[in-house]
N, C-alpha and C. Protein backbone atom coordinates (compact mmCIF):
# COMPACT_ATOMS: atom_id res chain seq x y z
N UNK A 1 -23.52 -216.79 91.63
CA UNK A 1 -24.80 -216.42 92.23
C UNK A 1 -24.70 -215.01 92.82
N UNK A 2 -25.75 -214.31 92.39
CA UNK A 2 -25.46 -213.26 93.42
C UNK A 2 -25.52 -213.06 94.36
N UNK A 3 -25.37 -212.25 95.34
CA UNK A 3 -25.06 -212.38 97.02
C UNK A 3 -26.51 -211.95 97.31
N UNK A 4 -26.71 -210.73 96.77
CA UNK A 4 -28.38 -210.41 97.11
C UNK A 4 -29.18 -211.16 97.15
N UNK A 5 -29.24 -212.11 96.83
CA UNK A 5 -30.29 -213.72 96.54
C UNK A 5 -30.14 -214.44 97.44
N UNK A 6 -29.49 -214.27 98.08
CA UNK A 6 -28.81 -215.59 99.17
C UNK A 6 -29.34 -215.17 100.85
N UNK A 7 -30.33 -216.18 101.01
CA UNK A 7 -31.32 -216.61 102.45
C UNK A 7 -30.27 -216.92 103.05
N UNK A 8 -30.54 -215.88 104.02
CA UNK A 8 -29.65 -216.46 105.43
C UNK A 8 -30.79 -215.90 106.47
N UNK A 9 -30.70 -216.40 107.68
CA UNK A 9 -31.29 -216.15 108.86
C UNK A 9 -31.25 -215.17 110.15
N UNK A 10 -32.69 -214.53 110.43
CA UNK A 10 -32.50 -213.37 111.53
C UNK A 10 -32.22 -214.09 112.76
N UNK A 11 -32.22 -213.23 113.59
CA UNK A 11 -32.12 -213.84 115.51
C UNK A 11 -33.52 -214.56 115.55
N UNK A 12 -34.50 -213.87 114.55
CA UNK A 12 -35.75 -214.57 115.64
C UNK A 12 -36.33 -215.97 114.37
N UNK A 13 -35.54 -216.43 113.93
CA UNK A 13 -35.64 -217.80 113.04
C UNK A 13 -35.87 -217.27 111.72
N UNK A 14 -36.93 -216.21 111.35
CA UNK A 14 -37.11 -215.89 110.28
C UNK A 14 -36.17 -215.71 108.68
N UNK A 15 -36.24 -215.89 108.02
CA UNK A 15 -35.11 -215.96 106.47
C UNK A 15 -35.43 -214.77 105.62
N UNK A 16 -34.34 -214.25 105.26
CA UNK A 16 -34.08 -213.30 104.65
C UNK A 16 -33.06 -213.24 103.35
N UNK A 17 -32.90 -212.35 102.91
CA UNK A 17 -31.70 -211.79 101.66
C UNK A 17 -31.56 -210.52 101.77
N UNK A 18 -29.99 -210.08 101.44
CA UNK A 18 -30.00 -208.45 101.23
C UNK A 18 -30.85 -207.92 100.37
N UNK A 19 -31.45 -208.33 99.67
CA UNK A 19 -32.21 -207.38 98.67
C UNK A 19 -33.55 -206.82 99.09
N UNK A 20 -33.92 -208.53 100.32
CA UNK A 20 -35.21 -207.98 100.91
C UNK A 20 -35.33 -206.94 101.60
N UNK A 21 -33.89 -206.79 102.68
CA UNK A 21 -33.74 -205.67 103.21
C UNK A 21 -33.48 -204.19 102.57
N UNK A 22 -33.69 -204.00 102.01
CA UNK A 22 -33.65 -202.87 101.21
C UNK A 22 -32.20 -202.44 100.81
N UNK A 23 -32.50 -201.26 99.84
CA UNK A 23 -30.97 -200.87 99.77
C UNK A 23 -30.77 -200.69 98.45
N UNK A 24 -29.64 -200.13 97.70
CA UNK A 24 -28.96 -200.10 96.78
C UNK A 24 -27.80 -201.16 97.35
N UNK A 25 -27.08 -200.66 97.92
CA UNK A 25 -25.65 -201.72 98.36
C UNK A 25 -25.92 -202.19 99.52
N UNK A 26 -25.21 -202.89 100.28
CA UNK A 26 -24.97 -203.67 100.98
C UNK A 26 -23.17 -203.35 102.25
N UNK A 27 -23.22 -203.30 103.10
CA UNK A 27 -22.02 -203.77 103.17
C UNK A 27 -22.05 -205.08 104.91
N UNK A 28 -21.68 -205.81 104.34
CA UNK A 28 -21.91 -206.95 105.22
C UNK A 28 -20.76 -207.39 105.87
N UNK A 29 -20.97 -207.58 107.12
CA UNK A 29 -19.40 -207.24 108.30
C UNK A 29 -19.69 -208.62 109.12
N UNK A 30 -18.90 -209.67 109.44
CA UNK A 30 -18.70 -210.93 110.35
C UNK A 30 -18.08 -209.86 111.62
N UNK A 31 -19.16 -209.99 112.52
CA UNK A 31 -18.70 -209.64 113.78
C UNK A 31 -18.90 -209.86 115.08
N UNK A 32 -18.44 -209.70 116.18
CA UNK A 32 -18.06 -210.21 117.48
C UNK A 32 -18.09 -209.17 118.77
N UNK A 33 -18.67 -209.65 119.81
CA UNK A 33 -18.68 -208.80 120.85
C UNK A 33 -17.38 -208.63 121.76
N UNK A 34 -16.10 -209.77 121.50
CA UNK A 34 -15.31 -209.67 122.50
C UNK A 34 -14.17 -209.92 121.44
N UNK A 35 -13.83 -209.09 120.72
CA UNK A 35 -12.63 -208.72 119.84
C UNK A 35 -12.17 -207.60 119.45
N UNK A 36 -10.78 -207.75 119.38
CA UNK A 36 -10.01 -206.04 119.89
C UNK A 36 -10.53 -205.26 118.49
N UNK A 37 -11.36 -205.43 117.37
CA UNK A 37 -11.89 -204.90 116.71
C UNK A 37 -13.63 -204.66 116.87
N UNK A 38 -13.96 -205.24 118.35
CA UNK A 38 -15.54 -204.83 118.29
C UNK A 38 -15.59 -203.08 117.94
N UNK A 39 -15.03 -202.38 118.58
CA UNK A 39 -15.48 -201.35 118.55
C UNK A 39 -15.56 -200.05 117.19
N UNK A 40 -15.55 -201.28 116.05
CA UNK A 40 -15.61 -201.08 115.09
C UNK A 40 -17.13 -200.74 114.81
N UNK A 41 -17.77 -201.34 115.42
CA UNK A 41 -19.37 -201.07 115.54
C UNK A 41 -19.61 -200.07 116.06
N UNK A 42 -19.22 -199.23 116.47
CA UNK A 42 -19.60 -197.22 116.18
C UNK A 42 -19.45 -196.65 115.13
N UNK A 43 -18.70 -197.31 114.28
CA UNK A 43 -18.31 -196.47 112.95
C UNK A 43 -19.26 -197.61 112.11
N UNK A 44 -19.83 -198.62 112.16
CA UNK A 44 -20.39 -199.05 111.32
C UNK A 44 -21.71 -198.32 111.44
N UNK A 45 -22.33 -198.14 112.50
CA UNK A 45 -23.52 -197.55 112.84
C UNK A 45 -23.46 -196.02 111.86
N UNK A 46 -22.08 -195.11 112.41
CA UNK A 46 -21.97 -193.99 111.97
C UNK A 46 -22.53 -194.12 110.38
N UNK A 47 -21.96 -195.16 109.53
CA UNK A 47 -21.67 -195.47 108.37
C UNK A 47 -23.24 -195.43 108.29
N UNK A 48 -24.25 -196.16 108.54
CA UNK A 48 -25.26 -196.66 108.13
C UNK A 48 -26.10 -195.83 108.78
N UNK A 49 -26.32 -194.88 109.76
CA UNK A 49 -26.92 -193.40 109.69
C UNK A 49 -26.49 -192.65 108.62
N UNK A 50 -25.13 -192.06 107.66
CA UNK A 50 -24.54 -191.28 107.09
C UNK A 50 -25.33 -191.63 106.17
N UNK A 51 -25.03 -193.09 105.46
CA UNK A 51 -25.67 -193.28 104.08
C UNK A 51 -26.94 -193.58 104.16
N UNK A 52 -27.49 -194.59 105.22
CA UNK A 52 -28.97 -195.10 105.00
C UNK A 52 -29.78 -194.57 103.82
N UNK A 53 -30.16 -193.32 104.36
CA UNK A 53 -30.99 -192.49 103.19
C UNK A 53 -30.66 -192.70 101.76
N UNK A 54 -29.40 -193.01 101.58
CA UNK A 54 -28.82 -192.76 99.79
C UNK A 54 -28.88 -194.17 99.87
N UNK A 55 -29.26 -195.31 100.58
CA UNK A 55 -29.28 -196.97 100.11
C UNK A 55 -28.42 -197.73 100.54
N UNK A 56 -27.50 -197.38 101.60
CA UNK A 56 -26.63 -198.48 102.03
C UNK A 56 -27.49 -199.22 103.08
N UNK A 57 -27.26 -200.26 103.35
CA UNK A 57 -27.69 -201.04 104.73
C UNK A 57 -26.48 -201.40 105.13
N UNK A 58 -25.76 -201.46 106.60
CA UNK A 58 -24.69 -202.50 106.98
C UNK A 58 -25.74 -203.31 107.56
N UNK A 59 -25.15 -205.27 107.46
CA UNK A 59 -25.46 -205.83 108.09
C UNK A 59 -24.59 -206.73 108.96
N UNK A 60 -25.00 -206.85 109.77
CA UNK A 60 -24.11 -207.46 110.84
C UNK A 60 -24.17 -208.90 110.89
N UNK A 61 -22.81 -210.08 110.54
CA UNK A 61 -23.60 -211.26 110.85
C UNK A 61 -22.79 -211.84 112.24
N UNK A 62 -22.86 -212.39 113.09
CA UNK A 62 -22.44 -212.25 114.38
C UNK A 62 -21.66 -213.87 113.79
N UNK A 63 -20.38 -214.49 114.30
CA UNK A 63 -19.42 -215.15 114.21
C UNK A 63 -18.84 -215.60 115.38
N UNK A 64 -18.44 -216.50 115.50
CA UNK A 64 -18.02 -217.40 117.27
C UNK A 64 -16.92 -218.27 116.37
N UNK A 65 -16.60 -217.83 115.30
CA UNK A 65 -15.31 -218.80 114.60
C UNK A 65 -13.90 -218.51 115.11
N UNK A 66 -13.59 -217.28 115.56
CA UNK A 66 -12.26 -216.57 115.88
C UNK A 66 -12.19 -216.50 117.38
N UNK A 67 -11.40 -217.51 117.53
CA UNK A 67 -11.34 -217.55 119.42
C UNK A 67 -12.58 -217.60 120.53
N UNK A 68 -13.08 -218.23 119.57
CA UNK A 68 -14.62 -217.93 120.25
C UNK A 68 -14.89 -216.64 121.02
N UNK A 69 -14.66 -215.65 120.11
CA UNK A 69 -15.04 -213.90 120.58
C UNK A 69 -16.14 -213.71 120.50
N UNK A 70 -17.12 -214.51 119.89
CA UNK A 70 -18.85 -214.05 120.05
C UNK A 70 -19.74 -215.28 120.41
N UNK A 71 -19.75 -215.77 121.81
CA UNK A 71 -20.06 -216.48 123.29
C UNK A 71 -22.07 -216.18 122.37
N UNK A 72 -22.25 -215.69 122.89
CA UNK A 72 -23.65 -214.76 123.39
C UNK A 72 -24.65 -215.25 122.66
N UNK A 73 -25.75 -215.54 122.99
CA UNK A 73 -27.48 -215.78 122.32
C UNK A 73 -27.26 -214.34 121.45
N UNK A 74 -28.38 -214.72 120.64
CA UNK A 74 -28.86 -213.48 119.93
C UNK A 74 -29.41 -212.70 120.88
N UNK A 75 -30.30 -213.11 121.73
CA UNK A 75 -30.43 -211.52 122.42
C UNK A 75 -29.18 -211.06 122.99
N UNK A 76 -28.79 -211.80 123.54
CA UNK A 76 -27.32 -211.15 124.03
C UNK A 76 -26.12 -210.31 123.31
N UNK A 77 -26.28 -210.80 121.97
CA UNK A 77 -25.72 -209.82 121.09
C UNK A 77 -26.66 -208.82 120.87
N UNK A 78 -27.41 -208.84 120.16
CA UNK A 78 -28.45 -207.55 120.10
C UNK A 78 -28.20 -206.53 121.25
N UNK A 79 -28.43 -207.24 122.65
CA UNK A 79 -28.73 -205.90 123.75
C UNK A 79 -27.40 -205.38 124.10
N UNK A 80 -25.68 -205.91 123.43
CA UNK A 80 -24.47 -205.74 123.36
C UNK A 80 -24.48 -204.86 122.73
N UNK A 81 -24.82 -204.95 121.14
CA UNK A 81 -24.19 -203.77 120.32
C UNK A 81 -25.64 -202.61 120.62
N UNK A 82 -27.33 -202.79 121.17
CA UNK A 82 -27.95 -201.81 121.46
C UNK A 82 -27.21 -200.49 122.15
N UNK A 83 -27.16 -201.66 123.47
CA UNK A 83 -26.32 -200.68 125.06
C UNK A 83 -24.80 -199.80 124.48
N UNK A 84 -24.40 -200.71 124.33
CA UNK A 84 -22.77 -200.54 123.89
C UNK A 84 -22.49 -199.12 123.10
N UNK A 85 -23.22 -199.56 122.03
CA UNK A 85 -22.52 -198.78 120.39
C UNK A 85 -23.81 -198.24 119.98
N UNK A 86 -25.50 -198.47 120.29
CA UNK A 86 -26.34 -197.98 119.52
C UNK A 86 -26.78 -198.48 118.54
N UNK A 87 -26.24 -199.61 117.83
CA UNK A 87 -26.81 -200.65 116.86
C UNK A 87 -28.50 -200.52 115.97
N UNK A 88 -28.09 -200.00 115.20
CA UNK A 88 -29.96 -199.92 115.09
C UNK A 88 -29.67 -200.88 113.43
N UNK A 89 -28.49 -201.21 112.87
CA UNK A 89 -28.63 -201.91 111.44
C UNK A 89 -29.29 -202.96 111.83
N UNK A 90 -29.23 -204.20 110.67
CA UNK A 90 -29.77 -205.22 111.36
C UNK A 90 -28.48 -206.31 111.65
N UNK A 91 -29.00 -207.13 112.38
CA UNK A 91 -27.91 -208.03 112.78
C UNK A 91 -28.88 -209.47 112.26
N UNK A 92 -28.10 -210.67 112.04
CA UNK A 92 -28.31 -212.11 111.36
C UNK A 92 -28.00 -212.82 113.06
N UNK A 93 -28.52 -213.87 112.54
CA UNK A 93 -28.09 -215.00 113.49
C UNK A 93 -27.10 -215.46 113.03
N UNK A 94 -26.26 -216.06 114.25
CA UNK A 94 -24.86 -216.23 114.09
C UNK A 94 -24.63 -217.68 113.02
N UNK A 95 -23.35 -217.28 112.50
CA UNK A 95 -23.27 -218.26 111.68
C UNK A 95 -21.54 -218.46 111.06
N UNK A 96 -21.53 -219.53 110.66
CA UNK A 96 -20.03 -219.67 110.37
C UNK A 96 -19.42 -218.89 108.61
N UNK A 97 -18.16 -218.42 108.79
CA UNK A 97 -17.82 -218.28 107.35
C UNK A 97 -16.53 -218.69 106.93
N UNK A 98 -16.01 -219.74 107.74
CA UNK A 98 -14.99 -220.45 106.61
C UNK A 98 -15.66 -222.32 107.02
N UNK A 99 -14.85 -222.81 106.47
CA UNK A 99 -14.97 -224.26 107.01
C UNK A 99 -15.95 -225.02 106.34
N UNK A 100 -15.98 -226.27 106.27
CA UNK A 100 -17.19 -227.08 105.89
C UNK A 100 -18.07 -226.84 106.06
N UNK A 101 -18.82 -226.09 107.04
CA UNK A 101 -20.51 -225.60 107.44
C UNK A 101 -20.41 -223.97 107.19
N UNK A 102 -19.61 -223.27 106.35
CA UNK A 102 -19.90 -222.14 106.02
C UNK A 102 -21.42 -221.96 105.30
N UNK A 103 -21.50 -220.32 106.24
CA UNK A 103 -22.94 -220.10 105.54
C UNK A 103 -22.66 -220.08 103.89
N UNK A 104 -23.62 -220.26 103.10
CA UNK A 104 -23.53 -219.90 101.38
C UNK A 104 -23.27 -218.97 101.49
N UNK A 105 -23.78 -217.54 101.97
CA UNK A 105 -23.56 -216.30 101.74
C UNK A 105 -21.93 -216.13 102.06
N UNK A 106 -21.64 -216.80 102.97
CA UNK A 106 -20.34 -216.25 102.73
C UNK A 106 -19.40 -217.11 101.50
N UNK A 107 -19.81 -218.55 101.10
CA UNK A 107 -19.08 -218.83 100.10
C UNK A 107 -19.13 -218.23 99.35
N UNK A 108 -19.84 -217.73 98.91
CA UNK A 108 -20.03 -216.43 97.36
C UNK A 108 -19.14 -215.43 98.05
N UNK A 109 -19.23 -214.73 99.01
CA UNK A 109 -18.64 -213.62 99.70
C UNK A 109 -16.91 -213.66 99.37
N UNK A 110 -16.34 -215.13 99.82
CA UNK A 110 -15.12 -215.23 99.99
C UNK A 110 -14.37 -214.79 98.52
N UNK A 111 -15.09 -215.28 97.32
CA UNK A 111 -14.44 -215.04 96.69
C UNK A 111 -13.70 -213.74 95.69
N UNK A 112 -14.32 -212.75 96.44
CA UNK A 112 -14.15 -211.41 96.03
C UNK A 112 -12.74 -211.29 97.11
N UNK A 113 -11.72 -210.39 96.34
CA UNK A 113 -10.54 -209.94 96.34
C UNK A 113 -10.13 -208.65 97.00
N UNK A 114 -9.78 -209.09 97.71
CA UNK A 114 -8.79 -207.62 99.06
C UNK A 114 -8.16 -206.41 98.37
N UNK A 115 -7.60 -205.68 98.60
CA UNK A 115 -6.75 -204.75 98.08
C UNK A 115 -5.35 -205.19 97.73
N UNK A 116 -4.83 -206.28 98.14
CA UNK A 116 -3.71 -207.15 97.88
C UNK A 116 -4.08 -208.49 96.69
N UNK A 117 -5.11 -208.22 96.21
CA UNK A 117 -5.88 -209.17 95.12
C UNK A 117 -5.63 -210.55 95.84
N UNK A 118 -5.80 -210.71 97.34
CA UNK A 118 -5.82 -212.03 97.49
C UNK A 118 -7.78 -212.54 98.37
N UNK A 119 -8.40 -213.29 97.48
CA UNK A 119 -9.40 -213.78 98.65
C UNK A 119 -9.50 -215.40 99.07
N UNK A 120 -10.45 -215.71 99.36
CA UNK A 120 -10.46 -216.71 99.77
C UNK A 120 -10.94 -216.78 101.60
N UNK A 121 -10.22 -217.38 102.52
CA UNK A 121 -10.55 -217.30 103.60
C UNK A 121 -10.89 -215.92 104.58
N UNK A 122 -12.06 -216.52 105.02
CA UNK A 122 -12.09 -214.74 106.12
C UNK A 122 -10.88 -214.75 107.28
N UNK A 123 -10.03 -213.97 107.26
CA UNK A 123 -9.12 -213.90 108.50
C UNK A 123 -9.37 -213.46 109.92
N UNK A 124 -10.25 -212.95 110.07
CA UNK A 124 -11.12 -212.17 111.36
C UNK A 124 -12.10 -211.74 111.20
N UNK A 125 -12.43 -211.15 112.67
CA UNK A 125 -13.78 -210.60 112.46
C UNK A 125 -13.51 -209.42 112.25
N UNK A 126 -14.84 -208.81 111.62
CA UNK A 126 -14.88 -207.81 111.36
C UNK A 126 -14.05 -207.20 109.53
N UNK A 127 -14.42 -208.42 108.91
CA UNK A 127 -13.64 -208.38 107.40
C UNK A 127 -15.50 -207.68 107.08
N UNK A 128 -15.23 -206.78 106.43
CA UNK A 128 -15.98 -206.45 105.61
C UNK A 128 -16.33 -206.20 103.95
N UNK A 129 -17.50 -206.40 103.25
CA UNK A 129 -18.08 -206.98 102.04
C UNK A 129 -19.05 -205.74 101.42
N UNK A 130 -18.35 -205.23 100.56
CA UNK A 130 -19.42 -204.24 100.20
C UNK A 130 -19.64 -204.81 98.53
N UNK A 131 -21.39 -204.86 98.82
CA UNK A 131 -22.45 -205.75 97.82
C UNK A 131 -22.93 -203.88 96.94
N UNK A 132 -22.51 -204.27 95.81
CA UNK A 132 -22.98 -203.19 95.16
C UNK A 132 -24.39 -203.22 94.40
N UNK A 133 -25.01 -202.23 93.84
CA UNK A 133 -26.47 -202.71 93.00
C UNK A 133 -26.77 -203.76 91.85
N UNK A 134 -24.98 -203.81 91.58
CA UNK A 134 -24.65 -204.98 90.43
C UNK A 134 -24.55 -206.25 90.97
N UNK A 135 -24.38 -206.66 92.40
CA UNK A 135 -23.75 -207.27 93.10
C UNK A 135 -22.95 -207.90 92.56
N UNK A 136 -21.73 -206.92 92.62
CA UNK A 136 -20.30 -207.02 92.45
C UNK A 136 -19.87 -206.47 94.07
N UNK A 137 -18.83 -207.16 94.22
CA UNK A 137 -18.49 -207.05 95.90
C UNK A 137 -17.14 -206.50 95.80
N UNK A 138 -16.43 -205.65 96.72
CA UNK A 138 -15.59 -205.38 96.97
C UNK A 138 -15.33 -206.01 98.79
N UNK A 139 -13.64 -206.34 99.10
CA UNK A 139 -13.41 -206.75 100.09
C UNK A 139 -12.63 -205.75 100.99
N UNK A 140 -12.81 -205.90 101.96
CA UNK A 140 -12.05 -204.63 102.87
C UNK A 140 -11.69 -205.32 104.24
N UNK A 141 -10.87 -205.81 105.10
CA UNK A 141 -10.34 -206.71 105.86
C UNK A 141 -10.14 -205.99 106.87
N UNK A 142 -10.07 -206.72 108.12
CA UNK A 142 -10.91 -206.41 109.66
C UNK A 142 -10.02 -204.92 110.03
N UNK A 143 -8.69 -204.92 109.75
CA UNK A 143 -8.43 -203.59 110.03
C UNK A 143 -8.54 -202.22 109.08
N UNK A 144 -9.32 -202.37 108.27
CA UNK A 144 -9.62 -201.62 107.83
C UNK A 144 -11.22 -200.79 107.96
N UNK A 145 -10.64 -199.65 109.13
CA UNK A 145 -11.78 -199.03 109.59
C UNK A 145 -13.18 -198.39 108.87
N UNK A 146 -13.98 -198.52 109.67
CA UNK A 146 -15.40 -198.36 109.26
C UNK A 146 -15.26 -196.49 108.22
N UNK A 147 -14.21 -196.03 108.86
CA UNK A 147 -13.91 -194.27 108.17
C UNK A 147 -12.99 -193.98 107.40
N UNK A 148 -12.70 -195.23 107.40
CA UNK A 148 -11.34 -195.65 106.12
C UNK A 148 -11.70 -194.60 105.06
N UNK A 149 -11.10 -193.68 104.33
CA UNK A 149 -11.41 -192.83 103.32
C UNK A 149 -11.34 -193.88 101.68
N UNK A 150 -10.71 -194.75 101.86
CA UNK A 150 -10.96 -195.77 100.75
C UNK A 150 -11.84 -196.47 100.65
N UNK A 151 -12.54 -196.93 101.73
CA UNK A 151 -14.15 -197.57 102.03
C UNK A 151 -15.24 -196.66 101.95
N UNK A 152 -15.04 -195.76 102.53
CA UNK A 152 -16.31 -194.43 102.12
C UNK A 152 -16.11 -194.33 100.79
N UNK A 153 -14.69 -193.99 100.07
CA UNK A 153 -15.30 -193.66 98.41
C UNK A 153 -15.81 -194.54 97.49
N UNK A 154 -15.87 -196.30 98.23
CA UNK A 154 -16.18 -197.17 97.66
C UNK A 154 -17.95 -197.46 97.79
N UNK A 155 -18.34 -196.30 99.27
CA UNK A 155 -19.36 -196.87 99.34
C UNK A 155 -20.18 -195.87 98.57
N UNK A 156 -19.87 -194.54 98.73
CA UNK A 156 -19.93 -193.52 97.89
C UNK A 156 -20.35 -193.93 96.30
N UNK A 157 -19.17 -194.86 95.82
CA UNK A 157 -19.19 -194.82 94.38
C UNK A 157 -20.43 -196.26 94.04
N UNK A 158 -20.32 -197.12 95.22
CA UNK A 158 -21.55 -198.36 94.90
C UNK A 158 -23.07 -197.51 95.20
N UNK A 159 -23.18 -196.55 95.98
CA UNK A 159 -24.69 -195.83 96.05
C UNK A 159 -24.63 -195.01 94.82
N UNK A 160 -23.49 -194.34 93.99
CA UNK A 160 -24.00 -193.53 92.51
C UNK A 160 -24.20 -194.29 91.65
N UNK A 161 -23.97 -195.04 91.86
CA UNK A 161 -23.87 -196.52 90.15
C UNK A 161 -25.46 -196.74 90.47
N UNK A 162 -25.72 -196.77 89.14
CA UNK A 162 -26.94 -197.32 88.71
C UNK A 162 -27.29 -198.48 87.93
């Protein structure tokens, strides 16, 4: 299935898909307000001012699976990464991505392959999913920063593909 097709849910109940949200690509990040990788959300923002215009969207889906690092209501996340980091992508209502009640979107998600050709389970937050116009996905894992020069040329090369 492709990932672009796949309804998942905003903060304010409403249902969505990446495709509705616009875009050529996608890159879709499980993330958390109280993990030693939140502050990965300045460079995602950076990311999604840089490209917006050429078709990327990041989206944010907020996660409470990893040590319970994301506590917070949706507004409470929202007015976190607003205040905090500047947040203007969009953010999902929180939701799980491994386990028996994984969202769908992330079952399709999981199975795209790391740079070590291994996928399967998300290991943390902040693993990120870049959904190309083919939706073909590439995987990029929580320490691998939002300025990573291997993630920019990936996102680079999913906004020239046609």
């Amino acid at each position: 299935m492709d990932p672009r097709d796949i309804p998942f849910t905003l903060p304010d109940g409403s249902e969505t898909t990446l495709r509705q949200l616009g875009g050529r690509a996608f890159l879709v990040v499980n993330v958390a307000s109280k993990c030693g990788f939140t502050p990965q959300y300045a460079g995602l923002e950076e990311l999604n001012e840089r490209y917006g215009e050429a078709g990327l969207t990041v989206v944010g889906f907020p996660c409470n699976q990893f040590l319970g690092q994301e506590p917070g209501s949706a507004a409470e996340i929202q007015e976190f990464c607003s205040l905090n980091y500047g947040v203007t992508f969009p953010l999902a209502a929180k939701l799980r991505v491994n386990g028996a009640r994984k969202h769908p979107l992330y079952a399709e998600l999981r199975s795209a392959k790391d740079a070590d050709g291994k996928a399967g389970l998300v290991k943390w937050n902040f693993e990120k999913f870049l959904v190309a116009a083919d939706g073909s996905v590439r995987r990029f894992r929580s320490k691998t920063e939002p300025q990573d020069p291997e993630l920019i040329a990936a996102v680079e090369a999913a906004l020239a593909a046609e």
